[in-house]
C-alpha atoms as a PDB file:
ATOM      1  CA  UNK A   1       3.474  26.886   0.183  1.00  0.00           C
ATOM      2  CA  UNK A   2       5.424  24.546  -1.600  1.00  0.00           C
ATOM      3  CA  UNK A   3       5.064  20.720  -1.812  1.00  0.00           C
ATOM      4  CA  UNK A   4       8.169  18.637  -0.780  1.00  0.00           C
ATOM      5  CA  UNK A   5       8.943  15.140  -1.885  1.00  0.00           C
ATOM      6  CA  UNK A   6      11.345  13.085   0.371  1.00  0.00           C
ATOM      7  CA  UNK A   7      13.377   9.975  -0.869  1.00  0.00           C
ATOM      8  CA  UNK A   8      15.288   7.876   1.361  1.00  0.00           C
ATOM      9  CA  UNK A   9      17.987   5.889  -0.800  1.00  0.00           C
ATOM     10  CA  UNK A  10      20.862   3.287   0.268  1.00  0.00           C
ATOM     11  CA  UNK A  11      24.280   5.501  -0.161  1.00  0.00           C
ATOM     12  CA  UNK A  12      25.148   8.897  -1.150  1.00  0.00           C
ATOM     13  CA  UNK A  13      26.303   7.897  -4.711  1.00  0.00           C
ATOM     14  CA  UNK A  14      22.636   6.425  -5.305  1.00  0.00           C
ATOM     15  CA  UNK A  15      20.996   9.468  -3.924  1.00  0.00           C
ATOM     16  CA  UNK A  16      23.270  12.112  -6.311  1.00  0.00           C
ATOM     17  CA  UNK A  17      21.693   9.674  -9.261  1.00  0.00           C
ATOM     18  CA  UNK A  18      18.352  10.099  -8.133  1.00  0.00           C
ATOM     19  CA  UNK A  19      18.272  13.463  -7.290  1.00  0.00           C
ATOM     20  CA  UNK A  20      19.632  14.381 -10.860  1.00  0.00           C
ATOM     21  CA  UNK A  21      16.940  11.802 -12.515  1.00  0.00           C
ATOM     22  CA  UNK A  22      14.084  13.809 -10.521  1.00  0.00           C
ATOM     23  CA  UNK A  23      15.341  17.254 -11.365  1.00  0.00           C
ATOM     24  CA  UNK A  24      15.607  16.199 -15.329  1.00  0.00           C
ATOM     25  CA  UNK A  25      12.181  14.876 -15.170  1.00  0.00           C
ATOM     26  CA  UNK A  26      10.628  17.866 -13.236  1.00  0.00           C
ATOM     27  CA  UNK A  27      10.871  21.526 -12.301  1.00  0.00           C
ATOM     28  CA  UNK A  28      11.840  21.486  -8.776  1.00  0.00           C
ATOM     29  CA  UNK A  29      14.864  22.062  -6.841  1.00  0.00           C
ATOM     30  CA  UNK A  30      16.688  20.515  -4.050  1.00  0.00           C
ATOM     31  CA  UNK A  31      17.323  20.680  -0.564  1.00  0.00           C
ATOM     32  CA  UNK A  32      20.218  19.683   1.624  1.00  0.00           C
ATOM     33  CA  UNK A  33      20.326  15.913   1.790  1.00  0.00           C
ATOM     34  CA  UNK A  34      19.926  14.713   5.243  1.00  0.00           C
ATOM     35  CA  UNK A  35      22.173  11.346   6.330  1.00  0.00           C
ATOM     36  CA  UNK A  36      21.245   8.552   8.641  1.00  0.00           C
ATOM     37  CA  UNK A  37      23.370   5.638   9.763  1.00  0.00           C
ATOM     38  CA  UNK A  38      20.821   3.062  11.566  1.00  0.00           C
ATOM     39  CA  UNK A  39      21.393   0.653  14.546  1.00  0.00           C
ATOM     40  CA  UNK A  40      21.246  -2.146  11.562  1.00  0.00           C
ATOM     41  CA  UNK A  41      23.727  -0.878   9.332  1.00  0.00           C
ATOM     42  CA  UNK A  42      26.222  -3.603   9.376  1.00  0.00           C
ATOM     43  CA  UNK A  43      23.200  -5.623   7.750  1.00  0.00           C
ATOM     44  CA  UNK A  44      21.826  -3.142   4.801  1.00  0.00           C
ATOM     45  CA  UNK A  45      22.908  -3.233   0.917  1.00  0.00           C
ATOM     46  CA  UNK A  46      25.182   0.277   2.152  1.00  0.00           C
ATOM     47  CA  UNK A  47      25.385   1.499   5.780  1.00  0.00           C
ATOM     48  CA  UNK A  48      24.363   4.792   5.049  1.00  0.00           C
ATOM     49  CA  UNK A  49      20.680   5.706   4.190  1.00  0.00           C
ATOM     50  CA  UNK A  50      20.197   9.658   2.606  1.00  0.00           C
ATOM     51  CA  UNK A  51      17.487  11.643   2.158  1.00  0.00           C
ATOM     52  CA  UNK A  52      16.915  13.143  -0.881  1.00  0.00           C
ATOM     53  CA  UNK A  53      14.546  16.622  -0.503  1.00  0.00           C
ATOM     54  CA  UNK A  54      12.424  17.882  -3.993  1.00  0.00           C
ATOM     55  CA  UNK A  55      10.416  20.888  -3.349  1.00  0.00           C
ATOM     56  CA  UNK A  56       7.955  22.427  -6.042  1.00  0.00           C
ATOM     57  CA  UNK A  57       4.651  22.316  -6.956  1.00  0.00           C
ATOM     58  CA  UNK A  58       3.072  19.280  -6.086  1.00  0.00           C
ATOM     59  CA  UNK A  59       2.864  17.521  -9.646  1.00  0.00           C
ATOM     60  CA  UNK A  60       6.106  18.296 -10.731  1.00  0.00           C
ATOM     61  CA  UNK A  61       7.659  17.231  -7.233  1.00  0.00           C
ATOM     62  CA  UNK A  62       5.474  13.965  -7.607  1.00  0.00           C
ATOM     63  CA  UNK A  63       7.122  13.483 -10.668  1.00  0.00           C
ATOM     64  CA  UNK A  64      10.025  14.349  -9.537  1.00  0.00           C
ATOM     65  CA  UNK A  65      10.204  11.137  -6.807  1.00  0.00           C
ATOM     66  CA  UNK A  66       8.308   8.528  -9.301  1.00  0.00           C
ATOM     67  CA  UNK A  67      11.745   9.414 -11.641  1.00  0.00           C
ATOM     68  CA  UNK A  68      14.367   9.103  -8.456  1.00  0.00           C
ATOM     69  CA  UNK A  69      12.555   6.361  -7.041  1.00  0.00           C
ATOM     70  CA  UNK A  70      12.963   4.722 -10.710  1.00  0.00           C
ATOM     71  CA  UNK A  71      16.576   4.924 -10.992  1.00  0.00           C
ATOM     72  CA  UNK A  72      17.199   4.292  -7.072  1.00  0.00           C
ATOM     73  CA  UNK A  73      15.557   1.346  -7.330  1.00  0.00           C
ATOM     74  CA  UNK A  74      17.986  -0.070 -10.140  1.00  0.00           C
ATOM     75  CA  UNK A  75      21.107   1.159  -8.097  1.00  0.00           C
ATOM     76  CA  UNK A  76      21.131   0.471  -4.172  1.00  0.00           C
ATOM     77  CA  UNK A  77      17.149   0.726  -3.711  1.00  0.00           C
ATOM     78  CA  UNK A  78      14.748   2.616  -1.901  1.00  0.00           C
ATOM     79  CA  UNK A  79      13.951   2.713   2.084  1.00  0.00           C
ATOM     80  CA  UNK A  80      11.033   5.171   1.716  1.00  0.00           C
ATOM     81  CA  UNK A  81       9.304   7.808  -0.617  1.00  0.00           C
ATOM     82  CA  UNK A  82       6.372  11.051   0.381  1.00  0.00           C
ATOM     83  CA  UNK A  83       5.285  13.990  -0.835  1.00  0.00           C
ATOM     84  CA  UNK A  84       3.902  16.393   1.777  1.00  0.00           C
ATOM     85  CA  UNK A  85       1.423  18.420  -0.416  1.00  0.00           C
ATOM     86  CA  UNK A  86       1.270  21.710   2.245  1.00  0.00           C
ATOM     87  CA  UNK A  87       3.811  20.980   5.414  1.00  0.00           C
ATOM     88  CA  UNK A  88       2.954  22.764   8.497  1.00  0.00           C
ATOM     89  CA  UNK A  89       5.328  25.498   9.856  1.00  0.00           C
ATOM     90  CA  UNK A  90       6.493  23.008  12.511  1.00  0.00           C
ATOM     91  CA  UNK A  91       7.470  20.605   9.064  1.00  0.00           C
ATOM     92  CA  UNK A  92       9.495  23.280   7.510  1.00  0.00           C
ATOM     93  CA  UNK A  93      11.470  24.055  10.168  1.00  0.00           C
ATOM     94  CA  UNK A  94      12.499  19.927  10.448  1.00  0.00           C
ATOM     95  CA  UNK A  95      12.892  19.937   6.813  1.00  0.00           C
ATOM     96  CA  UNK A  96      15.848  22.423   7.257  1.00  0.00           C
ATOM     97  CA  UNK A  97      17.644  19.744   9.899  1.00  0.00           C
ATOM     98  CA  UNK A  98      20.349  17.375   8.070  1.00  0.00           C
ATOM     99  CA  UNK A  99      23.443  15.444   9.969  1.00  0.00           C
ATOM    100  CA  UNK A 100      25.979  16.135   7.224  1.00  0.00           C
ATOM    101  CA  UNK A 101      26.897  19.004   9.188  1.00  0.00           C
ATOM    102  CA  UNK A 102      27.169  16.995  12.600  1.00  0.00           C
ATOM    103  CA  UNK A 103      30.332  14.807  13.313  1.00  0.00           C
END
């Protein structure tokens, strides 16, 4: 079982930055972002929040969100940040959900 590390960033631009600072500073790869557009958008740095996903062993995916937390915080900032040492099967299967593919 793999560890996963989930970012939540302000803006899609932001969250290509960090998830290309966490992959340089660690071996792990990424999921599908996930998207989410709060009730309070009109009043956040960027309406959009996204989720970056790191999945790998659980140091290098720990690294992985200190470096993407790093630069996110320069850029737009950061909502939220976890690593999920072992997720349940009931985890994985939420972990596959995203709403870039919904309208």
């Amino acid at each position: 079982m793999e560890a996963v590390g989930l970012l939540e960033v302000y803006g899609l631009t932001c969250a290509f930055i960090a998830a290309d600072a966490g992959c340089k500073a660690a071996d792990v790869r990424l999921e599908t972002f996930d998207k989410n557009k709060p009730a309070n958008a009109d009043a956040l740095p960027v309406p959009l929040q996204v989720c970056v996903k790191f999945r790998g062993d659980i140091a290098a995916v720990e690294a992985a969100i200190e470096a993407a937390a790093a630069v996110a915080e320069s850029l737009t900032g950061v909502v939220q940040k976890h690593v999920i040492a072992r997720p349940t099967g009931d985890t994985e299967k939420m972990l596959k959900l995203n709403g870039f593919d919904k309208n």
